[in-house]
Structure formats: C-alpha cells, structure tokens
N, C-alpha and C. Protein backbone atom coordinates (compact mmCIF):
# COMPACT_ATOMS: atom_id res chain seq x y z
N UNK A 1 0.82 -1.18 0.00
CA UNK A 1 0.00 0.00 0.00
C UNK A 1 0.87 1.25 0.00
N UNK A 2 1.90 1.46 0.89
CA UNK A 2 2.82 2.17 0.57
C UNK A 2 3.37 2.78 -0.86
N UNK A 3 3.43 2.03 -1.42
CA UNK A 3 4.14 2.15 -3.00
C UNK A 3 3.01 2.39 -3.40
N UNK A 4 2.10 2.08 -3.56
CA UNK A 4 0.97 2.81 -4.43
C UNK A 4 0.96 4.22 -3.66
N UNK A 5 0.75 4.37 -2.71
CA UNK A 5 0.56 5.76 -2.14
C UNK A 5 1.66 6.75 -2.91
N UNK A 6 2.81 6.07 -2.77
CA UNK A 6 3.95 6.72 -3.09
C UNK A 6 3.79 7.48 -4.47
N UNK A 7 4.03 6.44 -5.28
CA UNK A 7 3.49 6.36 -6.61
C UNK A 7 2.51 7.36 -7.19
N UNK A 8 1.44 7.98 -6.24
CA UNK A 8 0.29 8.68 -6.37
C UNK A 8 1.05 10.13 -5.96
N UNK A 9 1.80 10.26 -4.91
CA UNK A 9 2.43 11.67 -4.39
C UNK A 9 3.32 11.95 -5.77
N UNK A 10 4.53 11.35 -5.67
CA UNK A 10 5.06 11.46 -7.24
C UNK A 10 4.57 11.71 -8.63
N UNK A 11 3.28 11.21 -9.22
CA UNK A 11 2.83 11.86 -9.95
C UNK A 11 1.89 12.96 -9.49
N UNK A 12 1.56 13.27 -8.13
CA UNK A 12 0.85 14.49 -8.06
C UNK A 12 2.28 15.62 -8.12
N UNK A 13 3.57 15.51 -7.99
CA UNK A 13 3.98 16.51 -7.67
C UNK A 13 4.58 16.82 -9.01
N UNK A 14 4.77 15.84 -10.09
CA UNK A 14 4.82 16.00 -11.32
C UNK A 14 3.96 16.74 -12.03
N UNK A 15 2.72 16.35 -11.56
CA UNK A 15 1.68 17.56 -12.09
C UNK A 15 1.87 19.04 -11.65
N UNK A 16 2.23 19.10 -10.76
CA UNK A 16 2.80 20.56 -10.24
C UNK A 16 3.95 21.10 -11.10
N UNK A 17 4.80 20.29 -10.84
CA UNK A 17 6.05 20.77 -11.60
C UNK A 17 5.72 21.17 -13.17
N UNK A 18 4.41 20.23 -13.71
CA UNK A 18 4.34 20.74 -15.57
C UNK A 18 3.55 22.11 -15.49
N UNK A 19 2.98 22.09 -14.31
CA UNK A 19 2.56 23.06 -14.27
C UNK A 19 2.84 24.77 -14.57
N UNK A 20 4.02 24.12 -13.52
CA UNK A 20 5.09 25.62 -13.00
C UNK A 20 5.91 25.66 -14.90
N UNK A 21 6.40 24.77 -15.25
CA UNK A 21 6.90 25.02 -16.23
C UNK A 21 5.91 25.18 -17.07
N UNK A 22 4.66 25.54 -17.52
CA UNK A 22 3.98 25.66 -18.30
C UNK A 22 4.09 27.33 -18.14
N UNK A 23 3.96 28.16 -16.99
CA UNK A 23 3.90 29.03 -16.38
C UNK A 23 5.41 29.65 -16.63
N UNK A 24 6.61 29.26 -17.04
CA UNK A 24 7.48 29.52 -17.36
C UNK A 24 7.81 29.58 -18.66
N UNK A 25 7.19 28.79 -19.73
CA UNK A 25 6.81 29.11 -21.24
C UNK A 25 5.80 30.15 -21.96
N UNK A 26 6.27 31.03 -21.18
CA UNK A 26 4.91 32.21 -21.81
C UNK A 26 5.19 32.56 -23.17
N UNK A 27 6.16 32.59 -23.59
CA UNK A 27 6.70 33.06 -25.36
C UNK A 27 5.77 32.70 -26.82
N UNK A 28 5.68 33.44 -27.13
CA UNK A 28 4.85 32.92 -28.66
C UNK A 28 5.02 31.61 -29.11
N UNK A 29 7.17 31.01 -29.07
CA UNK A 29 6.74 29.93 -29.63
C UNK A 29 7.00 28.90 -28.69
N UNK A 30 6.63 28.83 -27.81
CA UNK A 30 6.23 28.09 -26.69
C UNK A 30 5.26 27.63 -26.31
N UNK A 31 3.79 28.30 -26.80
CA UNK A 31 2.45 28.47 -26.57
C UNK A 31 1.65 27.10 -27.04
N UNK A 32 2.38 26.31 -27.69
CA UNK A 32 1.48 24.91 -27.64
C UNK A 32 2.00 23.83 -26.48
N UNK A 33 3.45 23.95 -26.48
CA UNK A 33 3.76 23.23 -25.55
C UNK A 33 3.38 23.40 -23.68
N UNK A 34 3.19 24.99 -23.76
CA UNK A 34 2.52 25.40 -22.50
C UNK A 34 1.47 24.82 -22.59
N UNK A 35 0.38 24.91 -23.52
CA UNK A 35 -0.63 24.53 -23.15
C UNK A 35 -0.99 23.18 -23.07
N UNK A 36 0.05 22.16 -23.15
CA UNK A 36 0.34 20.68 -23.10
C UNK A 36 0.79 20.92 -21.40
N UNK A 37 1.51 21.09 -21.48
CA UNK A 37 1.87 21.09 -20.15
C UNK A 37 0.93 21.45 -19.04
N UNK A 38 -0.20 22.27 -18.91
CA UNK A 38 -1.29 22.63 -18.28
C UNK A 38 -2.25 21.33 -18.52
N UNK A 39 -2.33 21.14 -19.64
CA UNK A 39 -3.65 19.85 -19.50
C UNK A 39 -3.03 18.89 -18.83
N UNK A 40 -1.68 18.48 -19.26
CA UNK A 40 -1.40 17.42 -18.21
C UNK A 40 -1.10 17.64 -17.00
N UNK A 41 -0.56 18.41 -16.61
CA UNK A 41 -0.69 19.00 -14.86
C UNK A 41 -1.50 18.70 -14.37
N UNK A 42 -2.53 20.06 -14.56
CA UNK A 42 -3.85 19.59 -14.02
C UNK A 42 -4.70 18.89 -14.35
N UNK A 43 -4.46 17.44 -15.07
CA UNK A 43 -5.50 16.13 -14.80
C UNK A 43 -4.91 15.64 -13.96
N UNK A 44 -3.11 15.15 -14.27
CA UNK A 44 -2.81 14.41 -12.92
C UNK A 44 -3.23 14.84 -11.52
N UNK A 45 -2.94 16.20 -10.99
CA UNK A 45 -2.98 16.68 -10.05
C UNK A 45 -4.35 16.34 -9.80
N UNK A 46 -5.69 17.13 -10.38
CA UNK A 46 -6.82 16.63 -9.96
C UNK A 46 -6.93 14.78 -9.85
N UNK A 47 -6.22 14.18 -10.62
CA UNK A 47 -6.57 12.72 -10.23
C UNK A 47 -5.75 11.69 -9.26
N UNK A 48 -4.53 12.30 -9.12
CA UNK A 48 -3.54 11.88 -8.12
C UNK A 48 -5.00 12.83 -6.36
N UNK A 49 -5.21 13.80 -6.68
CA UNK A 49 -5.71 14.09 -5.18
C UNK A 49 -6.82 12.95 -5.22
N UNK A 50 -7.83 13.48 -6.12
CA UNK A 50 -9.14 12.22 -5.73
C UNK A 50 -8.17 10.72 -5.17
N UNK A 51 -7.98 10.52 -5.98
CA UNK A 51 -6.69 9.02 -5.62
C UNK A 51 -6.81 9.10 -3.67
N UNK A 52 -5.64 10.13 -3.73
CA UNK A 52 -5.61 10.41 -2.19
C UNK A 52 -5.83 10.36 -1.24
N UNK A 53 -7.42 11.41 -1.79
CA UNK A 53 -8.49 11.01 -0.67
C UNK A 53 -9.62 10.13 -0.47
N UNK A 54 -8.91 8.82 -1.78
CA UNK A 54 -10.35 7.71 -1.67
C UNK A 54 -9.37 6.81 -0.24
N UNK A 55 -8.05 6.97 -0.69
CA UNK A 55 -6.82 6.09 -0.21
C UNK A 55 -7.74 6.68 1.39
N UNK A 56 -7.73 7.49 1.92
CA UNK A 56 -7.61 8.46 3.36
C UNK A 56 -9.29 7.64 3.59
N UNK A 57 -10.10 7.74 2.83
CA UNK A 57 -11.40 7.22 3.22
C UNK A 57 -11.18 6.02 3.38
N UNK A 58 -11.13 4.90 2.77
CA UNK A 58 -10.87 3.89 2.61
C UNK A 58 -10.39 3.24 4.06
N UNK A 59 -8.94 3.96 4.61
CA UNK A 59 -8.25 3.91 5.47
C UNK A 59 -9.38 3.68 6.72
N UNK A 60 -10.03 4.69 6.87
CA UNK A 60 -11.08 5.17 8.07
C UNK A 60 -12.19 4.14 8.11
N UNK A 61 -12.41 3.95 6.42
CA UNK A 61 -13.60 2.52 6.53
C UNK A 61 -13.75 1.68 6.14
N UNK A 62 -12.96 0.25 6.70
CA UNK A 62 -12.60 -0.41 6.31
C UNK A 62 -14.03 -1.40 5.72
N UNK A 63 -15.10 -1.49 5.36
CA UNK A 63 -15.94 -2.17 5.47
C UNK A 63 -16.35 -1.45 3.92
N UNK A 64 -16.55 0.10 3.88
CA UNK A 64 -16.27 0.57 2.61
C UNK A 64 -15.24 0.01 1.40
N UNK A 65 -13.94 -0.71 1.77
CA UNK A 65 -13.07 -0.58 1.17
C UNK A 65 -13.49 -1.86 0.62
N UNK A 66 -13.52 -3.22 1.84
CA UNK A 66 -14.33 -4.66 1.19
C UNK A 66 -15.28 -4.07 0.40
N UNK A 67 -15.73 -3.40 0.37
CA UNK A 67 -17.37 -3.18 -0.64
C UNK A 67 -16.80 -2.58 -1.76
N UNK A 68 -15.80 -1.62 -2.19
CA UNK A 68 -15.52 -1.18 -3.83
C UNK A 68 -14.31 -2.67 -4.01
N UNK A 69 -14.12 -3.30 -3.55
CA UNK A 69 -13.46 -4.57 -3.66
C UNK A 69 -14.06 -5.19 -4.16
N UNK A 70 -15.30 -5.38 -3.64
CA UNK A 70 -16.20 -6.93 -4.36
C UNK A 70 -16.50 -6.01 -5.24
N UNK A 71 -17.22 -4.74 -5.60
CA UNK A 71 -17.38 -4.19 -6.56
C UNK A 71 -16.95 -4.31 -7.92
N UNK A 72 -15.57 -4.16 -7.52
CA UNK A 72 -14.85 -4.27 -8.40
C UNK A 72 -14.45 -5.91 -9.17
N UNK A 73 -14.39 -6.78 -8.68
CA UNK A 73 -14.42 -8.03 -9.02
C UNK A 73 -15.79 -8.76 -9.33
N UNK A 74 -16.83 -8.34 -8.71
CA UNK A 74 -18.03 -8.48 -9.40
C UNK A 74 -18.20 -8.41 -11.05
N UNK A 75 -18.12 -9.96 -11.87
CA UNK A 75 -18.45 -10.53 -13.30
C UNK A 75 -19.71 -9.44 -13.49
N UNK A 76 -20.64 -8.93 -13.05
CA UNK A 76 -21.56 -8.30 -13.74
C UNK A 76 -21.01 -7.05 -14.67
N UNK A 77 -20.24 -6.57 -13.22
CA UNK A 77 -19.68 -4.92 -13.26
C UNK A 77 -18.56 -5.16 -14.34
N UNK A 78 -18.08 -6.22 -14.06
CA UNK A 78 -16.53 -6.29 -15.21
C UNK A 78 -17.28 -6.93 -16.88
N UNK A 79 -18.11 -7.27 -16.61
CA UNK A 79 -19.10 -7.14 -18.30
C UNK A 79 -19.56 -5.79 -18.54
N UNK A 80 -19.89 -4.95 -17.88
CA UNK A 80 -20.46 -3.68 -17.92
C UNK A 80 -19.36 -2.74 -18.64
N UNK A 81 -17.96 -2.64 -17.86
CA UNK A 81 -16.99 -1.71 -17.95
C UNK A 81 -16.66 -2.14 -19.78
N UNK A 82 -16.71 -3.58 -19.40
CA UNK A 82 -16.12 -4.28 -20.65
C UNK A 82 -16.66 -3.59 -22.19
C-alpha cells in the first residue's frame, strides 16, 4: 500500500512541476507546448488528489473498502466496464 501511495504523491507533484513550467513558457513559440503542459498538470494533479483522498477514506472505513473490492471483481460490473 505504501508504494501505491507513493506512486500517487510522485505523480501528483509532477503535475505541479508541468505546471510551474507551463507558467514559465509564456513566449509565442512556446504556446502549444505550454498549453500541453497545463492539461497534463492539471488532470494528474486533480486525479492523483481524488486518488488520495479515496486512499484516506478507505483507510477510516474499512468495510467501505471490502465493498468497492467486491465491486470491483463483481463478473456483472466487469461485463459492464467491458
């Protein structure tokens, strides 16, 4: 569990960092790659946090966590996604 956690901080702080450098490419011909750098920032960042704080819920309820477990291994749901 650790390493996944880990794993999740590291690309959230990657998203920061494309960020800041997106924010550092202001120049005319820079202006596509900035704006690459912003979309990917902020998806990781928004999806590394959700990540985060399912990890932090999860933690608190453990009875929640068995339940997106079977969820998730549930043949109905995995025909559905499919």
């Amino acid at each position: 569990m650790f390493k996944k956690k880990s794993i999740y901080v590291v690309t959230l702080l990657l998203g920061i960092c494309l960020i800041c450098v997106s924010l550092f490419l202001r120049s005319e011909e820079f202006k596509k790659i900035s704006g690459i750098c912003i979309g990917v920032g902020t998806s990781l960042l928004g999806m590394r946090i959700a990540n985060l704080y399912m990890k932090k819920i999860e933690q608190r309820n453990p009875e929640l966590k068995k339940r997106n477990e079977i969820e998730l291994k549930d043949e109905r749901n995995t025909i559905i996604r499919n």
